[in-house]
PDB file of N, CA and C in Angstrom:
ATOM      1  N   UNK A   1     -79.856  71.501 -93.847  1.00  0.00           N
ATOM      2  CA  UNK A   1     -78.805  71.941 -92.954  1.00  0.00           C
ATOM      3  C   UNK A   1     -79.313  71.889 -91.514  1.00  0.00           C
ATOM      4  N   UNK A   2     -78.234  71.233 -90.453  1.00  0.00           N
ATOM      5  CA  UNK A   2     -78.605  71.618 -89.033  1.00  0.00           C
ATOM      6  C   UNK A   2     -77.765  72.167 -88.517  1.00  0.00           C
ATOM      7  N   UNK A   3     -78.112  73.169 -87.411  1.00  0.00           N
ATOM      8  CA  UNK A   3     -77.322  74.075 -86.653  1.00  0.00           C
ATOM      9  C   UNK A   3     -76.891  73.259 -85.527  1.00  0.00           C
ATOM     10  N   UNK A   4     -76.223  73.052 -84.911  1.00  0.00           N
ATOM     11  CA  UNK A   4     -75.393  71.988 -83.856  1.00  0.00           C
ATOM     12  C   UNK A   4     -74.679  72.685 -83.377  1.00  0.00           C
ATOM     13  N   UNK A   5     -74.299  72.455 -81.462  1.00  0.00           N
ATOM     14  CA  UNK A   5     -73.514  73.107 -80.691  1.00  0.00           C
ATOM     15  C   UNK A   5     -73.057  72.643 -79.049  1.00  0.00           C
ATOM     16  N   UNK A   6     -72.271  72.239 -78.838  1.00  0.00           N
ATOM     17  CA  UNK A   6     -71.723  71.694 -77.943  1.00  0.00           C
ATOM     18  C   UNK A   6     -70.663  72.424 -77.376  1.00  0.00           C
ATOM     19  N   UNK A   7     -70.688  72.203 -75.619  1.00  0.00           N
ATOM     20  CA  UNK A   7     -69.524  72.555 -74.952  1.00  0.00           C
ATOM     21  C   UNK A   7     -68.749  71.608 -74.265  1.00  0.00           C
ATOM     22  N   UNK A   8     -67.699  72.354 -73.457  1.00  0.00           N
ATOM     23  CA  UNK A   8     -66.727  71.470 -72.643  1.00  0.00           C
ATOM     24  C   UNK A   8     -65.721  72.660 -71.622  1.00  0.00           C
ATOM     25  N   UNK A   9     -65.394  71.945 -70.891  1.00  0.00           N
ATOM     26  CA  UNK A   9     -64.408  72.701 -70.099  1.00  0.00           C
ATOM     27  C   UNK A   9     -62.742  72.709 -70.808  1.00  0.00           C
ATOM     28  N   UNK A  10     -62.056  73.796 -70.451  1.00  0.00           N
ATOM     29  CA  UNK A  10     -60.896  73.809 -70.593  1.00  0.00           C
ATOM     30  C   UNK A  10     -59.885  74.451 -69.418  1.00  0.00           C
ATOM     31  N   UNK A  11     -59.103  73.367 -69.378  1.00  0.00           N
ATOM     32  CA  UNK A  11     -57.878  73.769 -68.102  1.00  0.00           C
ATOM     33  C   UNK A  11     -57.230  75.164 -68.477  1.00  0.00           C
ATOM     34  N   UNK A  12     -57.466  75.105 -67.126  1.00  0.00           N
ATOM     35  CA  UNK A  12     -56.929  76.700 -66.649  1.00  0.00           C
ATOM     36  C   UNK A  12     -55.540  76.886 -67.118  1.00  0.00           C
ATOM     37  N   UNK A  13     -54.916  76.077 -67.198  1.00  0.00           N
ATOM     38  CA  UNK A  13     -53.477  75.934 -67.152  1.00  0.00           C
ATOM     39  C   UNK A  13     -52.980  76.073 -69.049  1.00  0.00           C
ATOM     40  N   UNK A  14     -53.956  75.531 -69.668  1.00  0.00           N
ATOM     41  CA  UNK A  14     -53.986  75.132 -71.091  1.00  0.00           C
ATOM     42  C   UNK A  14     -54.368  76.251 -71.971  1.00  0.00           C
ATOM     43  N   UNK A  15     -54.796  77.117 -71.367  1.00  0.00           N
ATOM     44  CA  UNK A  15     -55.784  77.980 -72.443  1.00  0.00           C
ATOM     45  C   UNK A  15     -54.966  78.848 -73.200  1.00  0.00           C
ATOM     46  N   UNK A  16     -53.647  79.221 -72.996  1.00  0.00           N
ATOM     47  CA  UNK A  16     -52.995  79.820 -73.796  1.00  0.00           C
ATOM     48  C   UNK A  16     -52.529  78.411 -74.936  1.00  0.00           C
ATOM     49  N   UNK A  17     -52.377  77.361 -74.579  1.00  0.00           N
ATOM     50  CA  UNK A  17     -51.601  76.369 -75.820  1.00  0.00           C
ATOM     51  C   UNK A  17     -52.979  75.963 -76.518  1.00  0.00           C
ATOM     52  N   UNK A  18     -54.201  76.571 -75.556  1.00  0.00           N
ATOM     53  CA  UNK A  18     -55.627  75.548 -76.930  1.00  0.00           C
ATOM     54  C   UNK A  18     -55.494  76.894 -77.502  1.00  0.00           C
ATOM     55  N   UNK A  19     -55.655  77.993 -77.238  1.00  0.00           N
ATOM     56  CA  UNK A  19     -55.506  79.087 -78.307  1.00  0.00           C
ATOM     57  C   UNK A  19     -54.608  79.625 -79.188  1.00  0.00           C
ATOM     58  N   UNK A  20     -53.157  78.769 -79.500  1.00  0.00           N
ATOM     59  CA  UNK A  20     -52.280  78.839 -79.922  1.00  0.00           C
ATOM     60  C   UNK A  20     -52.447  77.944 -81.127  1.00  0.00           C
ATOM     61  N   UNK A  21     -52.982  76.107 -80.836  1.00  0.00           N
ATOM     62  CA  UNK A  21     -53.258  75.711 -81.369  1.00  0.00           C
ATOM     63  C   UNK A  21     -54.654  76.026 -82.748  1.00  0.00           C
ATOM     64  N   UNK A  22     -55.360  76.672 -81.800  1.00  0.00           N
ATOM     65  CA  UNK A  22     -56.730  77.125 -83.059  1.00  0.00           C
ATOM     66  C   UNK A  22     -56.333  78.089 -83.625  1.00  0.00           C
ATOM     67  N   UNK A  23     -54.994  79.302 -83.347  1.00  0.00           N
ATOM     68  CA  UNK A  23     -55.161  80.020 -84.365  1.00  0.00           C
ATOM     69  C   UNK A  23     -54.268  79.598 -85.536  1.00  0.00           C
ATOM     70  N   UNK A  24     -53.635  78.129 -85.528  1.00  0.00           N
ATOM     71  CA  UNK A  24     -52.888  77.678 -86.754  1.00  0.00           C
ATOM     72  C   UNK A  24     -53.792  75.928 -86.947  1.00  0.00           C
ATOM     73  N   UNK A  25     -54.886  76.280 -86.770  1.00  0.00           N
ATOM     74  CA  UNK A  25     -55.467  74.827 -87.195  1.00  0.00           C
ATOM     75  C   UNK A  25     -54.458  73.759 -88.087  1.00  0.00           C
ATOM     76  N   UNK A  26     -54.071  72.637 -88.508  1.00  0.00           N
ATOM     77  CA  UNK A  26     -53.299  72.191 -89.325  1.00  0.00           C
ATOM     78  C   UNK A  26     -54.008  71.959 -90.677  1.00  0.00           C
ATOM     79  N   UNK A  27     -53.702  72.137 -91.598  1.00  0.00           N
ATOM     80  CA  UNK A  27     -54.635  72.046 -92.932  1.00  0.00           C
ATOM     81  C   UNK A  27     -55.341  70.696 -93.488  1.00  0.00           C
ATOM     82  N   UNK A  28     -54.592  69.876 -92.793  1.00  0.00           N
ATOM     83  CA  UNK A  28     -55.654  68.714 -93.331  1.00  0.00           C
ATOM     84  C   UNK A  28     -56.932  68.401 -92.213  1.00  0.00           C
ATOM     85  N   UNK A  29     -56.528  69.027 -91.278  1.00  0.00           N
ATOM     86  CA  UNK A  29     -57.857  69.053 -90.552  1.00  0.00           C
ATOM     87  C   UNK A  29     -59.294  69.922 -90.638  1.00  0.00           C
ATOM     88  N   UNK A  30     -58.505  70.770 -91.095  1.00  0.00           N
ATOM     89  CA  UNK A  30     -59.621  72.145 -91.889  1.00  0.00           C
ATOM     90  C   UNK A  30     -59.945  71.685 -92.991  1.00  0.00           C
ATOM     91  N   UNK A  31     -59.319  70.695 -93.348  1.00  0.00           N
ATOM     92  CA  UNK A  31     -59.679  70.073 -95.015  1.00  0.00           C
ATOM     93  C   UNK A  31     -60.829  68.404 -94.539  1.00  0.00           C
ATOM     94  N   UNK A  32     -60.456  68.414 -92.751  1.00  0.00           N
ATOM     95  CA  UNK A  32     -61.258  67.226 -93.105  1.00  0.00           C
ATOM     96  C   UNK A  32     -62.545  66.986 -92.699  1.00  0.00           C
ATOM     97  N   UNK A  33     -62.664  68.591 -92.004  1.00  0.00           N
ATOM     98  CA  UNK A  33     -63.889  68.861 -91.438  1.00  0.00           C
ATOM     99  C   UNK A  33     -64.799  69.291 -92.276  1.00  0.00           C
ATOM    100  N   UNK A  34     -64.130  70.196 -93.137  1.00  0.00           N
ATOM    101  CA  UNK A  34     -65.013  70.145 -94.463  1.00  0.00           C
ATOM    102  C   UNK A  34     -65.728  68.866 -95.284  1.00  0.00           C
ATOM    103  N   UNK A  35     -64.935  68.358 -95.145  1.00  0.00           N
ATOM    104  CA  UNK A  35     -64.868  67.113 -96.150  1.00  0.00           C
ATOM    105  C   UNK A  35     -66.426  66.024 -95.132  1.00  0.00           C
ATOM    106  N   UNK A  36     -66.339  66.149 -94.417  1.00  0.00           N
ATOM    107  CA  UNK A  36     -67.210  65.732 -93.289  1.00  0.00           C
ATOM    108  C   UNK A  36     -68.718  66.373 -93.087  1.00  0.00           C
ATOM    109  N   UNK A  37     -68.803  67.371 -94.316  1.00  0.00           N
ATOM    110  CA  UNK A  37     -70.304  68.234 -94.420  1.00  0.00           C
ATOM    111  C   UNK A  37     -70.255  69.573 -92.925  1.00  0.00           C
ATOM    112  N   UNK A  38     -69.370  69.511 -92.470  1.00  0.00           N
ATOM    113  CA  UNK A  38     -69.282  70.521 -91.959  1.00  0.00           C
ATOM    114  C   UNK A  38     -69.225  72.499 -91.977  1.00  0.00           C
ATOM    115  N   UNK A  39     -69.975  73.093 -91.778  1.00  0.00           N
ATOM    116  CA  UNK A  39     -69.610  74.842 -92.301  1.00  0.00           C
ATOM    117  C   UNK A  39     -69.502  75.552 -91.487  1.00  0.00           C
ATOM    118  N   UNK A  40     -69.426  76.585 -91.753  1.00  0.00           N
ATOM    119  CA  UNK A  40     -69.571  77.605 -90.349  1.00  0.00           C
ATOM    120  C   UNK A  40     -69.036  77.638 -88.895  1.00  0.00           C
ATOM    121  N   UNK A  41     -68.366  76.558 -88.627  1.00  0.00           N
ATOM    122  CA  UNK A  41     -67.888  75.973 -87.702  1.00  0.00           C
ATOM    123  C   UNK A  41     -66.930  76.979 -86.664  1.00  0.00           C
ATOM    124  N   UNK A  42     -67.327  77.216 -85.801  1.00  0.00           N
ATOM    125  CA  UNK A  42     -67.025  78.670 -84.760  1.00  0.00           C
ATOM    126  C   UNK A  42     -66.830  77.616 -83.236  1.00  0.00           C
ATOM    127  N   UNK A  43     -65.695  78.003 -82.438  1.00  0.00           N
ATOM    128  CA  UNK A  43     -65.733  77.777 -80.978  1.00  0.00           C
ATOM    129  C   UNK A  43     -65.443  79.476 -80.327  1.00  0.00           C
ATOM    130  N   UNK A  44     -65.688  79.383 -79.187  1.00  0.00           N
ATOM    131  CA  UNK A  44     -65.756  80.636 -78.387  1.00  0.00           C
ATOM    132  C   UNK A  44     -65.436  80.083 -76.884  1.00  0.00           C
ATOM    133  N   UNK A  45     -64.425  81.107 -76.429  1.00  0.00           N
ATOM    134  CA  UNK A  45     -64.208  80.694 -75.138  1.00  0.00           C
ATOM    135  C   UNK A  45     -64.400  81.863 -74.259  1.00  0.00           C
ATOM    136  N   UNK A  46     -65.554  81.363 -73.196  1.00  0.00           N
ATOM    137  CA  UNK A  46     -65.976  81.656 -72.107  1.00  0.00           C
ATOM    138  C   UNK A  46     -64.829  81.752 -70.855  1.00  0.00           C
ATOM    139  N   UNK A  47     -63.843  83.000 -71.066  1.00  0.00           N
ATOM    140  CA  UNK A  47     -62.604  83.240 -69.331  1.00  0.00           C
ATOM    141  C   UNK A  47     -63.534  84.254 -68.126  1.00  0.00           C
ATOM    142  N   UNK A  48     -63.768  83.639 -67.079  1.00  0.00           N
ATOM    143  CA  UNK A  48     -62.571  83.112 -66.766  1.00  0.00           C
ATOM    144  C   UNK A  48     -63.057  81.785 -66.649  1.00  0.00           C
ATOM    145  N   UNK A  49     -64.644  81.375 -66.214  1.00  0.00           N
ATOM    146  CA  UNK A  49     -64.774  80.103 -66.603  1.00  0.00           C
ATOM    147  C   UNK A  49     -64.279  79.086 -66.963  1.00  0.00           C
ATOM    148  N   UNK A  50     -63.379  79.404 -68.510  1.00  0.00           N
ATOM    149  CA  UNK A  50     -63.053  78.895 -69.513  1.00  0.00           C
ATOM    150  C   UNK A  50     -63.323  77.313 -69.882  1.00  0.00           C
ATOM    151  N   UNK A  51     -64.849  78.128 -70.410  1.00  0.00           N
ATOM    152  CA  UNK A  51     -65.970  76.659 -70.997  1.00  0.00           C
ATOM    153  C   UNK A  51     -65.937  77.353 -72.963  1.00  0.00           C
ATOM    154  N   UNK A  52     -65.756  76.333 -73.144  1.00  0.00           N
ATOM    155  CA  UNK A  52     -65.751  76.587 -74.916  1.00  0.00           C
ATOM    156  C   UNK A  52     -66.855  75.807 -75.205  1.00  0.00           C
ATOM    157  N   UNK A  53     -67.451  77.008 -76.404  1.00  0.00           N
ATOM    158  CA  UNK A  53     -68.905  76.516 -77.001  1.00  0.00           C
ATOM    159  C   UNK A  53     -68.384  76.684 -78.351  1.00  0.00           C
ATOM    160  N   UNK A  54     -68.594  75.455 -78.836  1.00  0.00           N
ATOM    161  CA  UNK A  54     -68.595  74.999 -80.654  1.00  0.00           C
ATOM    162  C   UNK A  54     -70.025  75.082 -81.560  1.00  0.00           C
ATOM    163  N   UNK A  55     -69.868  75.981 -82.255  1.00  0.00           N
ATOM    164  CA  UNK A  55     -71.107  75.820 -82.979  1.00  0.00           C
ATOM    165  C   UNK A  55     -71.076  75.762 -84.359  1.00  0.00           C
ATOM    166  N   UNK A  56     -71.750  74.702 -85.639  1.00  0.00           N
ATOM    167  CA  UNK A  56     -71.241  74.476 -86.609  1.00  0.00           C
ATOM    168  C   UNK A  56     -72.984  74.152 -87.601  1.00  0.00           C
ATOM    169  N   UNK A  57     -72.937  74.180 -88.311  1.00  0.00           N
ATOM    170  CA  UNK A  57     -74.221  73.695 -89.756  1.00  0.00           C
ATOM    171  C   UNK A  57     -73.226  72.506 -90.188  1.00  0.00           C
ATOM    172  N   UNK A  58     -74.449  71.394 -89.825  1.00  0.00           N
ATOM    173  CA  UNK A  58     -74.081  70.326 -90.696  1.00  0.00           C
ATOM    174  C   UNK A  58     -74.917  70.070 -91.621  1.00  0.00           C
ATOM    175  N   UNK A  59     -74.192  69.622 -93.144  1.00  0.00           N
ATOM    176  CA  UNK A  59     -74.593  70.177 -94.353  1.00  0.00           C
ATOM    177  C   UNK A  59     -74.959  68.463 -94.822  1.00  0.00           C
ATOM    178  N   UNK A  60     -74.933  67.346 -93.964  1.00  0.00           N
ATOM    179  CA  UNK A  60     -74.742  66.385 -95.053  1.00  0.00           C
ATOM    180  C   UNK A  60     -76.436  65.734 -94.311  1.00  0.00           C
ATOM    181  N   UNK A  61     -75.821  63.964 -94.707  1.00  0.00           N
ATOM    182  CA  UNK A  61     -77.195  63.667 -94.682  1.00  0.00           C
ATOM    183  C   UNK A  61     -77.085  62.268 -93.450  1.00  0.00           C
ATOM    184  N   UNK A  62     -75.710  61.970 -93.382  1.00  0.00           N
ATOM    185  CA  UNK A  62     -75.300  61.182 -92.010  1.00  0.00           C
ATOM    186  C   UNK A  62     -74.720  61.139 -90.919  1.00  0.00           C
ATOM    187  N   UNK A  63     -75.140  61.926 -90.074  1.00  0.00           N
ATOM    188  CA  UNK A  63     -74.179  62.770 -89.435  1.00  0.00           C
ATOM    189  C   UNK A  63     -72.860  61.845 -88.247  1.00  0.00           C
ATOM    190  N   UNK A  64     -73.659  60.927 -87.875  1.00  0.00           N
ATOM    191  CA  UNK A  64     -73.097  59.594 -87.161  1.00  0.00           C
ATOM    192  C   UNK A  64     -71.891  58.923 -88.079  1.00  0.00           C
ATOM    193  N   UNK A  65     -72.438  58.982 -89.728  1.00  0.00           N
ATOM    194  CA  UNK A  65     -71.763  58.409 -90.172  1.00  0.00           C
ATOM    195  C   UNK A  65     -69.942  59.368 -90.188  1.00  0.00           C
ATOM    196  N   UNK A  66     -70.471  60.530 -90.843  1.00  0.00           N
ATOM    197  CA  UNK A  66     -69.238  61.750 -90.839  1.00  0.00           C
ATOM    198  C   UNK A  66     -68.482  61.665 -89.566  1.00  0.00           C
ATOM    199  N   UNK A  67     -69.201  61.484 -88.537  1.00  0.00           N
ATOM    200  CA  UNK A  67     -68.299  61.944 -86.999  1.00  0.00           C
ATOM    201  C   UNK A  67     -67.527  60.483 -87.329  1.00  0.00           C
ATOM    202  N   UNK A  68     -67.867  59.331 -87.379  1.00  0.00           N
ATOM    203  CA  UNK A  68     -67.160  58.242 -87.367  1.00  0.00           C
ATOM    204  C   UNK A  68     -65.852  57.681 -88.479  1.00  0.00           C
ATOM    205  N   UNK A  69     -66.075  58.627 -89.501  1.00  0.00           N
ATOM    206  CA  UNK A  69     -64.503  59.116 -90.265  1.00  0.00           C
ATOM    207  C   UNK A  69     -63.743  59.950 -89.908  1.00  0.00           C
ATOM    208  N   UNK A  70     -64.565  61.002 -89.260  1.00  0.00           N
ATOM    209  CA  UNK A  70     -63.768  62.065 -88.538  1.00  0.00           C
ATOM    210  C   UNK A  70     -62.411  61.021 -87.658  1.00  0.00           C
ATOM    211  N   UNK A  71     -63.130  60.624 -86.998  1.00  0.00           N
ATOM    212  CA  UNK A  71     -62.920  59.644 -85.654  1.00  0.00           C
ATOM    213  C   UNK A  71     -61.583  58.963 -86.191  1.00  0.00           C
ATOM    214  N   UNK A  72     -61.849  58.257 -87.017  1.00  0.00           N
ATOM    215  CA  UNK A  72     -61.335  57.455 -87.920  1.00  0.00           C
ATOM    216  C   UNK A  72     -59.654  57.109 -88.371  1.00  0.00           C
ATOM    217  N   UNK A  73     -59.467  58.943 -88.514  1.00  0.00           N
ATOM    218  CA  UNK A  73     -58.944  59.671 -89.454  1.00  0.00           C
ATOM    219  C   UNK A  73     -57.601  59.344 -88.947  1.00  0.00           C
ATOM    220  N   UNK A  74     -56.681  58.961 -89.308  1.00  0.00           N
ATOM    221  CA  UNK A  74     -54.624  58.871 -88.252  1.00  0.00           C
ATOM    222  C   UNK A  74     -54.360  60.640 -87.601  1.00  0.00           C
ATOM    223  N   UNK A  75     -54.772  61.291 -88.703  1.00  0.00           N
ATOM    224  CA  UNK A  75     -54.239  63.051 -88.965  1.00  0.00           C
ATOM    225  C   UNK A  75     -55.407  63.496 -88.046  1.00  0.00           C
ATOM    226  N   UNK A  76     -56.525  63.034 -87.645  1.00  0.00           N
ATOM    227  CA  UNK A  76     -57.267  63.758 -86.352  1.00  0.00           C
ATOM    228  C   UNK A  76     -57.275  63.352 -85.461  1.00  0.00           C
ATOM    229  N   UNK A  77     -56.809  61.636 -85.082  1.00  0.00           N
ATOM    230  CA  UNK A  77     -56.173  61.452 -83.971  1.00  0.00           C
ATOM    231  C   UNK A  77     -55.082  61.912 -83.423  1.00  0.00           C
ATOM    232  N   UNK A  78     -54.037  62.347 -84.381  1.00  0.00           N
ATOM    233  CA  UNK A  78     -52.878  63.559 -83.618  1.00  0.00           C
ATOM    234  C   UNK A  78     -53.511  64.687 -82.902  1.00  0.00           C
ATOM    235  N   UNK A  79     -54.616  65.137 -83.820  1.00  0.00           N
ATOM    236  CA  UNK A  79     -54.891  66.451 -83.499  1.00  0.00           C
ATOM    237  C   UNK A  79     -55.816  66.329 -82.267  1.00  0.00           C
ATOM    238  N   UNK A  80     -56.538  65.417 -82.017  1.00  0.00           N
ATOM    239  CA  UNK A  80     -57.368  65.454 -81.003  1.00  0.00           C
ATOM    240  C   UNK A  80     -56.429  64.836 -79.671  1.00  0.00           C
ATOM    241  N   UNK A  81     -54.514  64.004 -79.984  1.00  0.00           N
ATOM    242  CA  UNK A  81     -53.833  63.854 -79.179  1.00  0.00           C
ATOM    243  C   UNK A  81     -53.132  64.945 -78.394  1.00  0.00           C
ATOM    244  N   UNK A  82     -53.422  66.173 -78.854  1.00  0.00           N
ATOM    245  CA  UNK A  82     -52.571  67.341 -78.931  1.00  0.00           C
ATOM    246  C   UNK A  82     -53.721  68.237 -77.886  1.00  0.00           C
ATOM    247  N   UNK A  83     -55.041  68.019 -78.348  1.00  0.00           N
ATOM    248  CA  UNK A  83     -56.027  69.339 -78.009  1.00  0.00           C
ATOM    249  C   UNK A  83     -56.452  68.718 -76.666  1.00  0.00           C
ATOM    250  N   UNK A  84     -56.907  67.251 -76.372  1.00  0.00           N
ATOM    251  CA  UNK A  84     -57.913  66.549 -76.044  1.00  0.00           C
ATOM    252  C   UNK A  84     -57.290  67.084 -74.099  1.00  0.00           C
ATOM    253  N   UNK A  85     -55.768  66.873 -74.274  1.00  0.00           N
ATOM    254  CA  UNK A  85     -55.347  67.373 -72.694  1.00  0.00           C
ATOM    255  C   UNK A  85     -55.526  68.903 -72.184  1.00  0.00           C
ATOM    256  N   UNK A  86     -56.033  69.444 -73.125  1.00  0.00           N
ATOM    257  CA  UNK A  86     -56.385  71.056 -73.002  1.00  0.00           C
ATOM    258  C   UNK A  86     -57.646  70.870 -72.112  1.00  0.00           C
ATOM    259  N   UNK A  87     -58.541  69.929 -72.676  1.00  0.00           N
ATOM    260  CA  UNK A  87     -59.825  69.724 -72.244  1.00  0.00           C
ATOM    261  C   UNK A  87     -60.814  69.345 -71.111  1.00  0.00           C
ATOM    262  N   UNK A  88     -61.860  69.868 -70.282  1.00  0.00           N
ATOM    263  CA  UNK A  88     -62.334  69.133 -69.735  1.00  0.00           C
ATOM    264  C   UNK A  88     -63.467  69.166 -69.840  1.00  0.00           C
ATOM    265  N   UNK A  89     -64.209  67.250 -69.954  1.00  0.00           N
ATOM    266  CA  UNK A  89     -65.457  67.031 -69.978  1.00  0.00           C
ATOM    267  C   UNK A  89     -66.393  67.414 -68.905  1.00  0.00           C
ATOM    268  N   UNK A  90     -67.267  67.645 -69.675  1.00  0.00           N
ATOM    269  CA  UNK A  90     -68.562  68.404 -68.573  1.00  0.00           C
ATOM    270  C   UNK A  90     -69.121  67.534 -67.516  1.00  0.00           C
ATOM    271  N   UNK A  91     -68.945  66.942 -66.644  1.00  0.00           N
ATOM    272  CA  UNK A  91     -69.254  65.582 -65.683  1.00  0.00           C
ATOM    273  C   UNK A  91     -70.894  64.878 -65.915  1.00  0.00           C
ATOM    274  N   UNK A  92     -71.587  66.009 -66.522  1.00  0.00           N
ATOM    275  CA  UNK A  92     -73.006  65.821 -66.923  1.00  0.00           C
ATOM    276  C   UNK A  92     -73.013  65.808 -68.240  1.00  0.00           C
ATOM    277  N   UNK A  93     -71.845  65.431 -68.915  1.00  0.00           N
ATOM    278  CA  UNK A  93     -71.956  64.521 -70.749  1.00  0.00           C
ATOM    279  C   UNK A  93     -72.857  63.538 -70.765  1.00  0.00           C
ATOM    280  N   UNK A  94     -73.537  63.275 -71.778  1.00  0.00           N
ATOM    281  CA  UNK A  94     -73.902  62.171 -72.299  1.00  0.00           C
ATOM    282  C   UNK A  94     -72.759  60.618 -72.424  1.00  0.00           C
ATOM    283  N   UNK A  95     -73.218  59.487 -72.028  1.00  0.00           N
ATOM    284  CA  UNK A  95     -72.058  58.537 -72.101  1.00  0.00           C
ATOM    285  C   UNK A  95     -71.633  58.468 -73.585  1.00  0.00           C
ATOM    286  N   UNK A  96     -70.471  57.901 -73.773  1.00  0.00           N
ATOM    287  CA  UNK A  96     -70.206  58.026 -74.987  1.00  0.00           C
ATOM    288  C   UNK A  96     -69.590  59.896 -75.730  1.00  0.00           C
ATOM    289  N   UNK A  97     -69.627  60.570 -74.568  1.00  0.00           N
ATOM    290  CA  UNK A  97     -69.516  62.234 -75.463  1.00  0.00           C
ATOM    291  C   UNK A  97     -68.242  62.425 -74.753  1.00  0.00           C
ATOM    292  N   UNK A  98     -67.222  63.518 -75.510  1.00  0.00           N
ATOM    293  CA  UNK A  98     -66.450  63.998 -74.619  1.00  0.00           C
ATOM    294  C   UNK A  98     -66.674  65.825 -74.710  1.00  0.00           C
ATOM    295  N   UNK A  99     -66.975  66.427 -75.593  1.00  0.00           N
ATOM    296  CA  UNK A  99     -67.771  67.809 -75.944  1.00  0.00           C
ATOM    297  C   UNK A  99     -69.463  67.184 -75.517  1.00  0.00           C
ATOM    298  N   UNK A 100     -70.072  67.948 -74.705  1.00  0.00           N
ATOM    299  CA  UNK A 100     -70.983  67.817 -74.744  1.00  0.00           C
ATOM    300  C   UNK A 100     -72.488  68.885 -75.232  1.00  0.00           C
ATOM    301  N   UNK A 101     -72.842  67.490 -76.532  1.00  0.00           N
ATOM    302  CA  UNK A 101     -73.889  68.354 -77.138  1.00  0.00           C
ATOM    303  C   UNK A 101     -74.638  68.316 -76.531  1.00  0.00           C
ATOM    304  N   UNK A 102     -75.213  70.185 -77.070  1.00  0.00           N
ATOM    305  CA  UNK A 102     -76.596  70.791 -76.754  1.00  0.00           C
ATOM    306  C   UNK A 102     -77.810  70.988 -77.746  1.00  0.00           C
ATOM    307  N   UNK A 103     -78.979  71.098 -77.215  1.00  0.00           N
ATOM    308  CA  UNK A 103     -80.222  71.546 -78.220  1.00  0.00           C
ATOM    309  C   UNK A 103     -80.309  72.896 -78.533  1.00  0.00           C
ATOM    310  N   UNK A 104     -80.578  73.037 -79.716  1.00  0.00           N
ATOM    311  CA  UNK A 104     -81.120  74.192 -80.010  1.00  0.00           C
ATOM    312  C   UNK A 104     -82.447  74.543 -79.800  1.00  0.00           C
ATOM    313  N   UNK A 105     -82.331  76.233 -79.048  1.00  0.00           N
ATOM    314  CA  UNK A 105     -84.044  76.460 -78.333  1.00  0.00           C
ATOM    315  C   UNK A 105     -84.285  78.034 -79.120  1.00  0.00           C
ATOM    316  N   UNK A 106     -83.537  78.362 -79.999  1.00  0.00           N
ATOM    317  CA  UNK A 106     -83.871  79.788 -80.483  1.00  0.00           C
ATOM    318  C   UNK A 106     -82.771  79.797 -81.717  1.00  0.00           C
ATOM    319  N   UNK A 107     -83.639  80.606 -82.689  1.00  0.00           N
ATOM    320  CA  UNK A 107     -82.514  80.649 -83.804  1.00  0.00           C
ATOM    321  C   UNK A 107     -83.448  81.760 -84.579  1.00  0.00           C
ATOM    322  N   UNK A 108     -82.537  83.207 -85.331  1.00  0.00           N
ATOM    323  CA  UNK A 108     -83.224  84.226 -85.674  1.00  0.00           C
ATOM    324  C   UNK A 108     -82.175  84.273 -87.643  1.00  0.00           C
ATOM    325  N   UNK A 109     -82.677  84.112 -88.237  1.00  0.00           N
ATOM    326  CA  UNK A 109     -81.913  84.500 -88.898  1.00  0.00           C
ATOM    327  C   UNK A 109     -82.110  85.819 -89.550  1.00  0.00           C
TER     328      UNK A 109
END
């Protein structure tokens, strides 16, 4: 298992419709993140800031490969058509990122 965690900005303007949206996730997306070796999977939003940090255990053994079905998927391209304008990228992402992952420097269990 790895612990994984990434942030991003979210519009000021949006934060009531991204939090509207996460508290009715749609079920095949909760079904496909699973399905993707995903667990534990938690975001938290930082107001007034409002920077959201995702943090999740990935359970499988390809992780490039999983994100790229994720990706893939018709039913998470709606969903990421729906969320993605809520969002803003961190200007210091990695190319290629639109959440931008972080390292883990401490972990207590």
């Amino acid at each position: 298992m790895q612990r994984m965690g990434m942030m991003i900005g979210l519009n000021g303007d949006k934060v009531a419709e991204y939090k509207r949206l996460h508290a009715a996730v749609w079920p095949k997306i909760l079904a496909l993140i699973s399905s993707c070796n995903i667990r534990n999977y938690t975001i938290f939003l930082r107001e007034p800031e409002n920077i959201l940090f995702g943090t999740w255990e990935y359970h499988g053994t390809d992780f490039d490969a999983d994100m790229a079905r994720m990706a893939a998927d018709p039913k998470n391209k709606e969903w990421w058509d729906v969320c993605m304008p809520c969002q803003v990228p961190l200007e210091t992402r990695a190319p290629g990122e639109w959440w931008a992952m972080m390292d883990e420097v401490f972990h207590l269990d």
